[in-house]
N, C-alpha and C. Protein backbone atom coordinates (compact mmCIF):
# COMPACT_ATOMS: atom_id res chain seq x y z
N UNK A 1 2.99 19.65 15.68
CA UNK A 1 3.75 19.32 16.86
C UNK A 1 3.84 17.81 17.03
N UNK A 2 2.49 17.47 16.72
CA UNK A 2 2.56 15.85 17.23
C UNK A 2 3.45 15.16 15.90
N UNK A 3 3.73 15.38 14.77
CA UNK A 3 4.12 14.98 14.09
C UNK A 3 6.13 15.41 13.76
N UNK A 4 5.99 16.24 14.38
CA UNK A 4 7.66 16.53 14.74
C UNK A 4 8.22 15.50 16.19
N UNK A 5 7.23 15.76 17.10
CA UNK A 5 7.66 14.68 17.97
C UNK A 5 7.49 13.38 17.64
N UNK A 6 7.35 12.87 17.07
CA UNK A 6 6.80 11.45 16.23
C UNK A 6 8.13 10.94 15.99
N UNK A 7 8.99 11.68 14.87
CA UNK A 7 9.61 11.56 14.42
C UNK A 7 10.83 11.13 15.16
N UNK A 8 11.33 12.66 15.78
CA UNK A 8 12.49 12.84 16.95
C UNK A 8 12.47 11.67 17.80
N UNK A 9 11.33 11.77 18.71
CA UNK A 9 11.14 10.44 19.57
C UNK A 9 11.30 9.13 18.87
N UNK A 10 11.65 8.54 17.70
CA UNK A 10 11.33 7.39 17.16
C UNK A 10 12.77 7.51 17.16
N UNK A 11 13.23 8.13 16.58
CA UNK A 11 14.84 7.90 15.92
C UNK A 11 15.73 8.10 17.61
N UNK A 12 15.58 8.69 18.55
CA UNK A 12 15.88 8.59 20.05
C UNK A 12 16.09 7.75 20.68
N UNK A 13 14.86 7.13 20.65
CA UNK A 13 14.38 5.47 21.09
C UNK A 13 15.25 4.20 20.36
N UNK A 14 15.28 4.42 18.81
CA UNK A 14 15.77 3.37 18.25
C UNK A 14 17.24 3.55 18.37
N UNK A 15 17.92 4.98 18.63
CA UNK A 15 19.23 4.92 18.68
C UNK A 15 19.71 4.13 20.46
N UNK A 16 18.99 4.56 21.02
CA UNK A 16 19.48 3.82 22.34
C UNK A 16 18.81 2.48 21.79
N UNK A 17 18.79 1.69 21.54
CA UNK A 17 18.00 0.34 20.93
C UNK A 17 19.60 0.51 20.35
N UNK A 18 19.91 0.81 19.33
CA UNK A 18 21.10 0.29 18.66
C UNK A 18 22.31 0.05 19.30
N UNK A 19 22.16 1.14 20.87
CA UNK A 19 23.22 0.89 21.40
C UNK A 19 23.36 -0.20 22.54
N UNK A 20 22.16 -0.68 22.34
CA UNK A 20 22.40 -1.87 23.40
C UNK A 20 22.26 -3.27 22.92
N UNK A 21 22.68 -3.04 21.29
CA UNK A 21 23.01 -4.18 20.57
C UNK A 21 21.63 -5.05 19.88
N UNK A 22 20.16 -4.18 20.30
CA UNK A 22 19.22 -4.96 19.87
C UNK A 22 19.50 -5.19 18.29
N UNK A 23 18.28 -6.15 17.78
CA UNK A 23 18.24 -6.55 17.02
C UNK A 23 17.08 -5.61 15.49
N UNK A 24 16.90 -5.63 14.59
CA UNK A 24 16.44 -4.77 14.10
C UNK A 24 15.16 -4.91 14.43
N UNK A 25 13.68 -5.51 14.62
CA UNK A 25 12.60 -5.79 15.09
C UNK A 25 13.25 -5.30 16.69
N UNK A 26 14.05 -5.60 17.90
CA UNK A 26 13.95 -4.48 18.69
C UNK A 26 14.09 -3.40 18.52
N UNK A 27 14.85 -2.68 17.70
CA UNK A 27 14.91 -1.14 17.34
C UNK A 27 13.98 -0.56 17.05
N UNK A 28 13.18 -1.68 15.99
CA UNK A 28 11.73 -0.63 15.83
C UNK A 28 10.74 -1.00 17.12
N UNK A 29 10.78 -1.57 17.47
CA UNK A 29 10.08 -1.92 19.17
C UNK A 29 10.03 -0.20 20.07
N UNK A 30 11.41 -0.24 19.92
CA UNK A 30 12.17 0.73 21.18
C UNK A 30 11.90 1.83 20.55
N UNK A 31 11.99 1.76 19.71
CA UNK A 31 11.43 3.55 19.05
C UNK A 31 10.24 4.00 18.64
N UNK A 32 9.54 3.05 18.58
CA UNK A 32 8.36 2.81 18.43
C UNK A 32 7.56 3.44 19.50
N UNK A 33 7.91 2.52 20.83
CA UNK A 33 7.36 3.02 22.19
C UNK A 33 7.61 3.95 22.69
N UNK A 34 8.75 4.64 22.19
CA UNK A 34 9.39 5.64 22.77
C UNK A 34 8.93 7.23 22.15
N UNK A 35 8.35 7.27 20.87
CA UNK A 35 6.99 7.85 19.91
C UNK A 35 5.97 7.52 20.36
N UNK A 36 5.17 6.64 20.82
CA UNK A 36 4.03 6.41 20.99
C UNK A 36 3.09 6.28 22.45
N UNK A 37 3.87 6.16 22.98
CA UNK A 37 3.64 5.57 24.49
C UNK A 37 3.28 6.72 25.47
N UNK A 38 3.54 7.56 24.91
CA UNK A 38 3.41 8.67 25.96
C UNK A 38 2.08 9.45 25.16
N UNK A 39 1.89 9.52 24.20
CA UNK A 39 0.62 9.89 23.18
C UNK A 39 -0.49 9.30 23.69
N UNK A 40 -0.04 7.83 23.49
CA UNK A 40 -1.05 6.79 24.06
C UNK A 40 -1.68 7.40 25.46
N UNK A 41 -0.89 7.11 26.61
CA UNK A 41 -1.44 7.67 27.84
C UNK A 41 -1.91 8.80 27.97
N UNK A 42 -1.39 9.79 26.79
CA UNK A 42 -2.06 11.24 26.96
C UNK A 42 -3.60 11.08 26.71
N UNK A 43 -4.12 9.87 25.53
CA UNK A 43 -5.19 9.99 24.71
C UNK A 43 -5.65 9.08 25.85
N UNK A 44 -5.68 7.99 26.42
CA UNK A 44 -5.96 7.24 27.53
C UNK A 44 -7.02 8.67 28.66
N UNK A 45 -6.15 9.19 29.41
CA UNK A 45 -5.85 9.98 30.20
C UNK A 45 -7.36 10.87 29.77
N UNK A 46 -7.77 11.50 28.67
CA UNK A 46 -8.60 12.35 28.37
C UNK A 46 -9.76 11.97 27.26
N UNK A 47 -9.94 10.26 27.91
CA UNK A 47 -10.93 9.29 27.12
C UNK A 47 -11.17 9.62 25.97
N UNK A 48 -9.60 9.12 25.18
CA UNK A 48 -10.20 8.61 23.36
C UNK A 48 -9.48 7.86 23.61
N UNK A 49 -9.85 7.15 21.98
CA UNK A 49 -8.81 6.36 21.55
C UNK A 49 -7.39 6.62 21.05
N UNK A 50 -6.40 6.20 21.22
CA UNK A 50 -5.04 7.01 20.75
C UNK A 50 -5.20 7.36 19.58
N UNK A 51 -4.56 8.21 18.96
CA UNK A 51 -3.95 8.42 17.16
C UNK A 51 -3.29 7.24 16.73
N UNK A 52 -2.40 6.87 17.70
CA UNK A 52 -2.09 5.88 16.49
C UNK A 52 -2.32 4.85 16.41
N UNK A 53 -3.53 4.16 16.91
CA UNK A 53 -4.66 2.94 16.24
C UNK A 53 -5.44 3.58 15.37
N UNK A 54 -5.39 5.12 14.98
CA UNK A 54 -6.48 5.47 14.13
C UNK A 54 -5.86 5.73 12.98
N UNK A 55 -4.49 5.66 12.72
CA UNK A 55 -4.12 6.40 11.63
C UNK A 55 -3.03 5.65 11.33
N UNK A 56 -2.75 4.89 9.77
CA UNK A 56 -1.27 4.75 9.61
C UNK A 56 -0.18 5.41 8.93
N UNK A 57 -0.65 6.74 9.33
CA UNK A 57 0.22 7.58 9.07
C UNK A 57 1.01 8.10 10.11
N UNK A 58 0.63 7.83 11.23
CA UNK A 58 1.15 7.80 12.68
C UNK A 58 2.42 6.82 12.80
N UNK A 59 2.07 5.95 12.00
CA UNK A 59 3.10 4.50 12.45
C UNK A 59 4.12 4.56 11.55
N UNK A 60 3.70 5.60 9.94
CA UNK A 60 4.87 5.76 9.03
C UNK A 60 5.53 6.62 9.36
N UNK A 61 5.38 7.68 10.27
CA UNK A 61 6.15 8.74 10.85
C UNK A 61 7.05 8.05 11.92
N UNK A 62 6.73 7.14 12.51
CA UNK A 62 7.37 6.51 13.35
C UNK A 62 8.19 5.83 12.91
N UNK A 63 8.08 5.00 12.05
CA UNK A 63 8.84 4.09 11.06
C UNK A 63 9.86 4.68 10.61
N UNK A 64 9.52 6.17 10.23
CA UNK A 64 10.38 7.31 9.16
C UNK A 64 11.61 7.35 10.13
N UNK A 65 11.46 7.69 11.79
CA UNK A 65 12.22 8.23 12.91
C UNK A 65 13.45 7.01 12.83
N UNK A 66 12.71 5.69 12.80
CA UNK A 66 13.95 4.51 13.11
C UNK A 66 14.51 4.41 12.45
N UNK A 67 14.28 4.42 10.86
CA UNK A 67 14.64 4.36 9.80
C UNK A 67 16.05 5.89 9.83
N UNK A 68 15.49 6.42 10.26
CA UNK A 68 16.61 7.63 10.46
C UNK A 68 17.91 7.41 11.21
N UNK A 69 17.48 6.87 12.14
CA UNK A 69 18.22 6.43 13.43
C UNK A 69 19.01 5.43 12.81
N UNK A 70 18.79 3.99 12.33
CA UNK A 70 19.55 3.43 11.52
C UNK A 70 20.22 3.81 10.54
N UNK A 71 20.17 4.93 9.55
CA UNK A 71 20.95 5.65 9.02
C UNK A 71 22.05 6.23 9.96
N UNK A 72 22.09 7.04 10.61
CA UNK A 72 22.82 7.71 11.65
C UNK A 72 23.94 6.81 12.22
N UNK A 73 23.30 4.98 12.66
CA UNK A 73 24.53 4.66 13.43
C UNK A 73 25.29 3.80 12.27
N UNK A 74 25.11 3.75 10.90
CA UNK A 74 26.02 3.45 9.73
C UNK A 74 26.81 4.59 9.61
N UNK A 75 26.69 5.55 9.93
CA UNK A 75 28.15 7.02 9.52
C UNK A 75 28.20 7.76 10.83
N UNK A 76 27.63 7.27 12.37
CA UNK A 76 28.44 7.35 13.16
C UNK A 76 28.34 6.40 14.06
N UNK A 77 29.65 6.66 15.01
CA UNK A 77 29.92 5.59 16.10
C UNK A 77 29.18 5.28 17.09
N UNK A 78 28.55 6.67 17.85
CA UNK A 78 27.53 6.61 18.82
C UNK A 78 26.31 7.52 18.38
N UNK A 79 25.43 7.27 17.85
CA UNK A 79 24.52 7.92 17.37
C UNK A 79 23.72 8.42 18.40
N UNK A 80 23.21 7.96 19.60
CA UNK A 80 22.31 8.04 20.51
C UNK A 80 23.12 9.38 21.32
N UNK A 81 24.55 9.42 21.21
CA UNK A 81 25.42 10.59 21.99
C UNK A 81 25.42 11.43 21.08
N UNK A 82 25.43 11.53 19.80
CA UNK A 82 25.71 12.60 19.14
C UNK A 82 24.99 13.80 18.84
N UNK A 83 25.33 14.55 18.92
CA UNK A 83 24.41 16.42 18.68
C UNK A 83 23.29 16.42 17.92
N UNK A 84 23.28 15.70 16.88
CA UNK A 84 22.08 15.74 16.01
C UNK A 84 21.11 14.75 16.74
N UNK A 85 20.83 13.43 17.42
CA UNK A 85 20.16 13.36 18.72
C UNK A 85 19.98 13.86 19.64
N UNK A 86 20.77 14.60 20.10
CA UNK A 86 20.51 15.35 21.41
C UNK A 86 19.43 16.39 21.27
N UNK A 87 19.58 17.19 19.92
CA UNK A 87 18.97 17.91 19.80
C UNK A 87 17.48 17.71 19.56
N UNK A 88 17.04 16.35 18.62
CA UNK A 88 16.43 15.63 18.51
C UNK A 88 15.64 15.64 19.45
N UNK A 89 16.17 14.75 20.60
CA UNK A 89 15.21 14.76 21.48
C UNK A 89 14.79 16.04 22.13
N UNK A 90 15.23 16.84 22.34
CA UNK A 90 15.15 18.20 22.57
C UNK A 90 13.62 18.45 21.88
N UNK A 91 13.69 18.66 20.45
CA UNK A 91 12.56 18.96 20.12
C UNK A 91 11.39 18.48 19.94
N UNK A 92 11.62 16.84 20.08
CA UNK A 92 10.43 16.15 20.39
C UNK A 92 10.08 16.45 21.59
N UNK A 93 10.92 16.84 22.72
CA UNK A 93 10.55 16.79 23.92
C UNK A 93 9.44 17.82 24.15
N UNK A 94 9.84 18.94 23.21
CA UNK A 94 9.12 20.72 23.22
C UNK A 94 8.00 20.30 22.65
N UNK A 95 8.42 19.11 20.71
CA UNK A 95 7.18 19.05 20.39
C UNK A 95 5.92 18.53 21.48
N UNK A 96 6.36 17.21 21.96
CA UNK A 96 4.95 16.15 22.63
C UNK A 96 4.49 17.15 24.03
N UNK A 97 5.10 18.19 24.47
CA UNK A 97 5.36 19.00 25.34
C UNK A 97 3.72 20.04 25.58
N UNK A 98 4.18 20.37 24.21
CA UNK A 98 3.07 21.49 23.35
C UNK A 98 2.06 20.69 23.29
N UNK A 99 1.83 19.39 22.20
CA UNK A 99 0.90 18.62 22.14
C UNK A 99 -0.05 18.38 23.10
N UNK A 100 0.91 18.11 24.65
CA UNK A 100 -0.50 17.07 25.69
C UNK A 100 -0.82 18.64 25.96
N UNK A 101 -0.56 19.66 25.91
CA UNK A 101 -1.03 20.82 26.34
C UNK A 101 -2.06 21.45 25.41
N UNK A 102 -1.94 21.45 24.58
CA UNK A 102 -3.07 21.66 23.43
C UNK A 102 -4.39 20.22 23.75
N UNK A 103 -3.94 19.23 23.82
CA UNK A 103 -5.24 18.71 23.65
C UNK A 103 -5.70 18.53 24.86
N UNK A 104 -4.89 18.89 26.06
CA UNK A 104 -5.53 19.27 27.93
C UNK A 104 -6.54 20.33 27.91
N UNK A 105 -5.72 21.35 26.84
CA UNK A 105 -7.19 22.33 26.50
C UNK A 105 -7.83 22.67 26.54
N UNK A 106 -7.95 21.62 25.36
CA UNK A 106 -9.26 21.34 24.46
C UNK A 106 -10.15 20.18 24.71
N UNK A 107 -9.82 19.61 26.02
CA UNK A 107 -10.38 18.45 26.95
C UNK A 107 -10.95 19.51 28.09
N UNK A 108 -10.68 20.96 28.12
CA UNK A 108 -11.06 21.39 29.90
C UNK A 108 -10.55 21.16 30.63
N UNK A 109 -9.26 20.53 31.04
CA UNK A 109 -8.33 20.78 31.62
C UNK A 109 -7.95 21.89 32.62
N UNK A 110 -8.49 21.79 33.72
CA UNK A 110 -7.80 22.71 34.66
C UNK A 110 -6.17 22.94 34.67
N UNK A 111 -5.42 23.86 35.38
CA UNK A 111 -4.40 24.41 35.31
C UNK A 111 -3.30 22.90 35.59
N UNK A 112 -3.74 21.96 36.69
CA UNK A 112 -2.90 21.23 36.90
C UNK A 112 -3.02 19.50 35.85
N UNK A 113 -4.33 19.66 35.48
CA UNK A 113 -4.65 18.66 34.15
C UNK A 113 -3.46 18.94 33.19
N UNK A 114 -3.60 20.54 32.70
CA UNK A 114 -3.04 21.15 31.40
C UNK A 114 -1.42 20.40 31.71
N UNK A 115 -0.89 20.66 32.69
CA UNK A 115 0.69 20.57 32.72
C UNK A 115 0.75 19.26 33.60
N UNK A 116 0.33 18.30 33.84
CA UNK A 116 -0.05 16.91 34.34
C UNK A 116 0.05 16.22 32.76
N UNK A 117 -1.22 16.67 32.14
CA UNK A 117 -1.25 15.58 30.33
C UNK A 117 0.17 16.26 29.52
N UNK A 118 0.88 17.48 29.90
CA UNK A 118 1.81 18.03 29.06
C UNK A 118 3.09 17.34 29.10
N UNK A 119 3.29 16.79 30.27
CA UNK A 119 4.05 16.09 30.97
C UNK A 119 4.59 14.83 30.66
N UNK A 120 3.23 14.25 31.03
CA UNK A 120 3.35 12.70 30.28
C UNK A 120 3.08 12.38 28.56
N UNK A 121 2.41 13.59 28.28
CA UNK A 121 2.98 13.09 26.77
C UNK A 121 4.16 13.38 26.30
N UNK A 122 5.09 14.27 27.34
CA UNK A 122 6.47 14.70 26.73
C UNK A 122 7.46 13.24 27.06
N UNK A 123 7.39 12.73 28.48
CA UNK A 123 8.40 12.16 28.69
C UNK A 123 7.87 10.20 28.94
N UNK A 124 6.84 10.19 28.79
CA UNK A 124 6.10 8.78 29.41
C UNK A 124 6.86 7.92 28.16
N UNK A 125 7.19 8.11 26.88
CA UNK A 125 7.08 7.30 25.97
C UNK A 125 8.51 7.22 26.28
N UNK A 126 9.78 8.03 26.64
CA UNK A 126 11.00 7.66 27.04
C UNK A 126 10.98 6.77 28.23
N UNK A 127 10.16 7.12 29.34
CA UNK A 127 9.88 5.68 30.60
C UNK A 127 10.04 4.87 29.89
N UNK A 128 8.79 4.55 29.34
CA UNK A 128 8.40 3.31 28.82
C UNK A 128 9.74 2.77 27.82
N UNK A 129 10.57 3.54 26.88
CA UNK A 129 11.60 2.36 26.29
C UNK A 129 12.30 2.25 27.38
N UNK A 130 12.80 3.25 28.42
CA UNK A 130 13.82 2.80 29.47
C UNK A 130 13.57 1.41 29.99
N UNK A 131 11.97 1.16 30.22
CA UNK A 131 11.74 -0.69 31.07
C UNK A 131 11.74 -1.37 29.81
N UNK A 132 12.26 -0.86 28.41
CA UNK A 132 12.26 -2.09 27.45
C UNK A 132 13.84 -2.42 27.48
N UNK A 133 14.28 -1.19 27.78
CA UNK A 133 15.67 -1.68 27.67
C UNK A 133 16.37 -1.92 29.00
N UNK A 134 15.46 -2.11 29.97
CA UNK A 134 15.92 -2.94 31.12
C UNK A 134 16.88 -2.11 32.32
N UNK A 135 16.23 -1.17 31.96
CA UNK A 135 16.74 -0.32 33.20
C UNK A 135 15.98 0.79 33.81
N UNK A 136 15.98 1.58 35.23
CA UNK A 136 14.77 2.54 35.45
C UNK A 136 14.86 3.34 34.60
N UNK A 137 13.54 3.91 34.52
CA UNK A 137 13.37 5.55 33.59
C UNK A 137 14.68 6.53 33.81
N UNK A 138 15.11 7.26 33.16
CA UNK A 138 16.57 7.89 33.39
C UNK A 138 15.56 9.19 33.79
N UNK A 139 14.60 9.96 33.79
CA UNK A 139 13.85 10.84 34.20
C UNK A 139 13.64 10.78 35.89
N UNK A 140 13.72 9.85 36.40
CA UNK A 140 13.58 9.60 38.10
C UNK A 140 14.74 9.87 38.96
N UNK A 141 15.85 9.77 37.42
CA UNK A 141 17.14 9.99 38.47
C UNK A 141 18.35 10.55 38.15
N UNK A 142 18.32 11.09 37.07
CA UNK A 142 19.28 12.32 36.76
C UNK A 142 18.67 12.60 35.43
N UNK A 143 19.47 14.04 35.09
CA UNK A 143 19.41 14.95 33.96
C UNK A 143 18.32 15.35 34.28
N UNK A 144 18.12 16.57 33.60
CA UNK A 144 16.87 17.93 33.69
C UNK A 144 16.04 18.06 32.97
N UNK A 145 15.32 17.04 33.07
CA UNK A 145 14.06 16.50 31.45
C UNK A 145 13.14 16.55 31.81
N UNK A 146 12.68 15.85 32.57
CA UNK A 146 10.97 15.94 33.02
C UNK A 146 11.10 17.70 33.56
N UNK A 147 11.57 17.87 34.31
CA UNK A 147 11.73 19.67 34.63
C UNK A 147 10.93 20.41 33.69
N UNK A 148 12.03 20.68 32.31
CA UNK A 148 11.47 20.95 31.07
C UNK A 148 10.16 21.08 30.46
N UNK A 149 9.54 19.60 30.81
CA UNK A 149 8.05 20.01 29.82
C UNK A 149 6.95 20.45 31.31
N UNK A 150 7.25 20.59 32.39
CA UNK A 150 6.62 20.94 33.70
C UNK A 150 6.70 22.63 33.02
N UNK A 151 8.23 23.22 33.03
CA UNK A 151 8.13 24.57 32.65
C UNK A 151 7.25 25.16 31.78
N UNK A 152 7.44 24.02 30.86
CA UNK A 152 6.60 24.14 29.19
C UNK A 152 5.26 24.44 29.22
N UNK A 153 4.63 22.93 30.10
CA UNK A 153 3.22 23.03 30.09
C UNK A 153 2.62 24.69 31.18
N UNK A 154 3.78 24.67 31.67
CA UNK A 154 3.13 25.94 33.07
C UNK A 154 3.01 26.80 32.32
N UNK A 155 4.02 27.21 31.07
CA UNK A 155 4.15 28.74 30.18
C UNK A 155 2.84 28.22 29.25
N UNK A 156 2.54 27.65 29.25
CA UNK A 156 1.28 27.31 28.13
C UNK A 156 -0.03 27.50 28.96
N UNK A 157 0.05 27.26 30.05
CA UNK A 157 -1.24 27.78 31.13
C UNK A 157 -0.97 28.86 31.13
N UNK A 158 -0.25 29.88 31.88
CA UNK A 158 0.36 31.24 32.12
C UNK A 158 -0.19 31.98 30.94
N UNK A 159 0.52 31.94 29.77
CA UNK A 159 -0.26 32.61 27.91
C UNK A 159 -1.47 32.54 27.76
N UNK A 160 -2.15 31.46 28.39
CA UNK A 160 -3.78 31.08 28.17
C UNK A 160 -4.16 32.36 29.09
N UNK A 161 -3.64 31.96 30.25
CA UNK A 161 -4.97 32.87 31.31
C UNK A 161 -4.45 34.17 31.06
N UNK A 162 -3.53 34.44 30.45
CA UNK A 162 -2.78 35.92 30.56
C UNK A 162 -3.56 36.75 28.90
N UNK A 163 -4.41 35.77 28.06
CA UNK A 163 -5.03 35.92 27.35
C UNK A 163 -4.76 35.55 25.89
N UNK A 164 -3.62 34.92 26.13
CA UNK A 164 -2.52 34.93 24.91
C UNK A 164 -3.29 34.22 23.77
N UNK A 165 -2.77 34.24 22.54
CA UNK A 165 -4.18 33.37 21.22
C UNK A 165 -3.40 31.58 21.61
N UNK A 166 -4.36 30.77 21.16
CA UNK A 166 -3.71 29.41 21.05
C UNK A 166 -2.18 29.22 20.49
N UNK A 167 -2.44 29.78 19.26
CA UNK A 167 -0.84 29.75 18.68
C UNK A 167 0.36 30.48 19.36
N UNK A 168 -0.04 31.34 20.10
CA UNK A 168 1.25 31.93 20.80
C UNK A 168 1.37 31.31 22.16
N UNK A 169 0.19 30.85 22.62
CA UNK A 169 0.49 29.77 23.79
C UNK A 169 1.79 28.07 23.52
N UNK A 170 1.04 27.97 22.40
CA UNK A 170 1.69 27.34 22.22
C UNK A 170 3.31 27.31 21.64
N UNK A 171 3.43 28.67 20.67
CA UNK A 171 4.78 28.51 20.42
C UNK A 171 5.56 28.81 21.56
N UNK A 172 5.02 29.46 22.40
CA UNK A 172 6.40 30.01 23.55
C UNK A 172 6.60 28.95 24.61
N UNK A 173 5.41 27.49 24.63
CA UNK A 173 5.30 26.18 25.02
C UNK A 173 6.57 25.63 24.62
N UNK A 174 6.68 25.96 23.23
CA UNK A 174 7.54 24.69 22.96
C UNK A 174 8.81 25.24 23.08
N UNK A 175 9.27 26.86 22.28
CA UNK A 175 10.33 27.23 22.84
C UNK A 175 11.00 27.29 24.17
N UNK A 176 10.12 27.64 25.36
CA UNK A 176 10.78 27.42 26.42
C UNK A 176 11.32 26.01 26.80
N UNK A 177 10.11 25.35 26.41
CA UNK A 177 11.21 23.91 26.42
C UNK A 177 12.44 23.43 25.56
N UNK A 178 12.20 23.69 24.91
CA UNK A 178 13.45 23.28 23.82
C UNK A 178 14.58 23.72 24.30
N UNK A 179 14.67 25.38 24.36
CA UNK A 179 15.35 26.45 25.13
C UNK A 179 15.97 25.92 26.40
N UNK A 180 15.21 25.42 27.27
CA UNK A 180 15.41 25.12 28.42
C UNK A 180 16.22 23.60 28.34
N UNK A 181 15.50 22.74 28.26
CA UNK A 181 16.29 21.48 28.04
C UNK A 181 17.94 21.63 27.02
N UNK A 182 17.63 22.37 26.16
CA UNK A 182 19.37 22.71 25.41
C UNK A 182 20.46 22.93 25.75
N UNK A 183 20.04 24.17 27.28
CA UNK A 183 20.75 24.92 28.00
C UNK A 183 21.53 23.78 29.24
N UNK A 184 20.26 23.13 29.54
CA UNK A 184 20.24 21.88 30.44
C UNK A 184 21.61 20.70 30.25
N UNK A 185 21.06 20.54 28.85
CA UNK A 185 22.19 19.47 27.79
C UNK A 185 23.90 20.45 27.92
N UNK A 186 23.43 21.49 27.58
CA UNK A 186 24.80 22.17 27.59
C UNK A 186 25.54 22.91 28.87
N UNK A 187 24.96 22.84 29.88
CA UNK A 187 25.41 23.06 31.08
C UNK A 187 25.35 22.15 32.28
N UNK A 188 24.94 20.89 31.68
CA UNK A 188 24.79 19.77 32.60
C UNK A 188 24.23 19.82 34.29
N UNK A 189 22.71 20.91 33.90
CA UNK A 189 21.68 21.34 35.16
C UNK A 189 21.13 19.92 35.36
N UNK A 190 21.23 19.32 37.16
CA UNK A 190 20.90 18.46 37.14
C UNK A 190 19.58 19.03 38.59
N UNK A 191 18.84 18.04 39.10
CA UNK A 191 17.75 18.27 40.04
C UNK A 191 19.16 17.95 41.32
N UNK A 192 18.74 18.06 42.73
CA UNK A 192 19.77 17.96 44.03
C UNK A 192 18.96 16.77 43.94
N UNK A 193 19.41 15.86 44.88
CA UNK A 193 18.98 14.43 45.17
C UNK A 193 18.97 14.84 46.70
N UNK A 194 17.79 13.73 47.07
CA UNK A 194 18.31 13.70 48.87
C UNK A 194 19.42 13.60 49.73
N UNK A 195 20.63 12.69 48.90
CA UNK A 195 21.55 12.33 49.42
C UNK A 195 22.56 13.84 49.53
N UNK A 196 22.59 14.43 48.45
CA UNK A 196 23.24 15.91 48.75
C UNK A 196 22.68 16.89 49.04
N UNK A 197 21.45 16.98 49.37
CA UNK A 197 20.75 17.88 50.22
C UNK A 197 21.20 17.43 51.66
N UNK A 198 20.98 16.12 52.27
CA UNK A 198 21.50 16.02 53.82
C UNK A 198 22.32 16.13 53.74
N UNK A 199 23.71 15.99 53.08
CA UNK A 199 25.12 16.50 53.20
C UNK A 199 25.44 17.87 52.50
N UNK A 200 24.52 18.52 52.84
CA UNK A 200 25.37 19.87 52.54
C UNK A 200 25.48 20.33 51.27
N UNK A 201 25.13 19.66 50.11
CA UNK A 201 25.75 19.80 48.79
C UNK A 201 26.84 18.91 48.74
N UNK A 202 27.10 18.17 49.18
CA UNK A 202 28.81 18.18 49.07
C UNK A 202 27.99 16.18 48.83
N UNK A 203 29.00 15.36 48.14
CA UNK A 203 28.35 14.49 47.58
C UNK A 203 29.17 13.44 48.74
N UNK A 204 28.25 11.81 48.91
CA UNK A 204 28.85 11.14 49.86
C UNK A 204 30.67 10.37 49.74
N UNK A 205 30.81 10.67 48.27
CA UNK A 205 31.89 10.42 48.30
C UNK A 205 32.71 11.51 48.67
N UNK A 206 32.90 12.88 48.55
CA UNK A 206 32.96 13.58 49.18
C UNK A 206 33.27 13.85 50.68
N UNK A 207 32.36 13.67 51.07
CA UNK A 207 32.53 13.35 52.76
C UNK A 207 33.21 11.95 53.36
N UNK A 208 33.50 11.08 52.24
CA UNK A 208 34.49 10.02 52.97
C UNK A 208 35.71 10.91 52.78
């Protein structure tokens, strides 16, 4: 898992990096953090040291993702929009999803630990490139992403206490997310905001 999200997340990160004209040392920056950053705080979070100060095989998987991503925006126009990213992130999202939930675990993790660390290792490392690339987290304020690995990590508690083995906790972890966020991407499910909850649904431009 951690090594499928590695990947996805790297080439994600570096494609929005390409599209905002960085330079090649920012691309691997942005995809970099955008793989790692949320791992990091997971391993933070449940006192170790991260994986990837321990391993450089962590950082070649990461490397592998940008390196992908730079392929991608030589034979297309918008790489960061296109289906084979979207999906991408999709499954890193399910993978790092599964991950902070497996090692919430295997830390003792109570019910709201388990889907708290599932959470932020799914989406913290996308925060984090969003303030590299100079704008808020896109998770605070539209699209149906953070949602996703909340569902994820809950079906991965739910399988545990319901007796389910590790491995089936976890695969139906990652499918529901994947599943879920796809459906999300393809039906454009967004959260209500305050502003159209006090008006009714109906949006403020709308009501002028």
């Amino acid at each position: 898992m951690n090594t499928v999200g590695l990947v996805a997340f790297a080439l994600v990160g570096a494609a929005k990096a390409i599209r905002e004209g960085f330079d090649l040392f920012g691309v691997a920056v942005v995809g970099l953090a955008t793989a790692f950053a949320g791992g990091a705080t997971r391993d933070v979070l449940v006192g170790r040291i991260p994986l990837a100060l321990q391993s450089t095989g962590e950082m070649a998987l990461g490397l592998l993702g940008v390196g992908l991503a730079l392929g991608l925006s030589v034979v297309l126009d918008s790489p960061d929009d296109h289906a084979v990213t979207r999906v991408a992130d999709a499954v890193g999202l399910a993978a790092f999803t599964t991950a902070g939930a497996i090692v919430a675990v295997e830390f003792g993790l109570p019910t709201f630990g388990v889907v708290a660390v599932a959470t932020i290792n799914a989406v913290g490392g996308g925060a984090f490139a969003d303030l590299l690339l100079d704008r808020s987290p896109f998770i605070l304020f539209e699209d149906f992403y953070a949602s996703c690995a909340v569902l994820g990590g809950g079906t991965h508690v739910l399988v545990t206490g319901l007796g389910g083995a590790a491995g089936t906790a976890a695969a139906t972890c990652a499918a529901v997310t994947v599943l879920v966020r796809l459906a999300a991407v393809r039906f454009d499910w967004r959260l209500p905001t305050a502003t159209t909850l006090g008006s009714g649904g109906e949006t403020v431009e709308e009501n002028r």
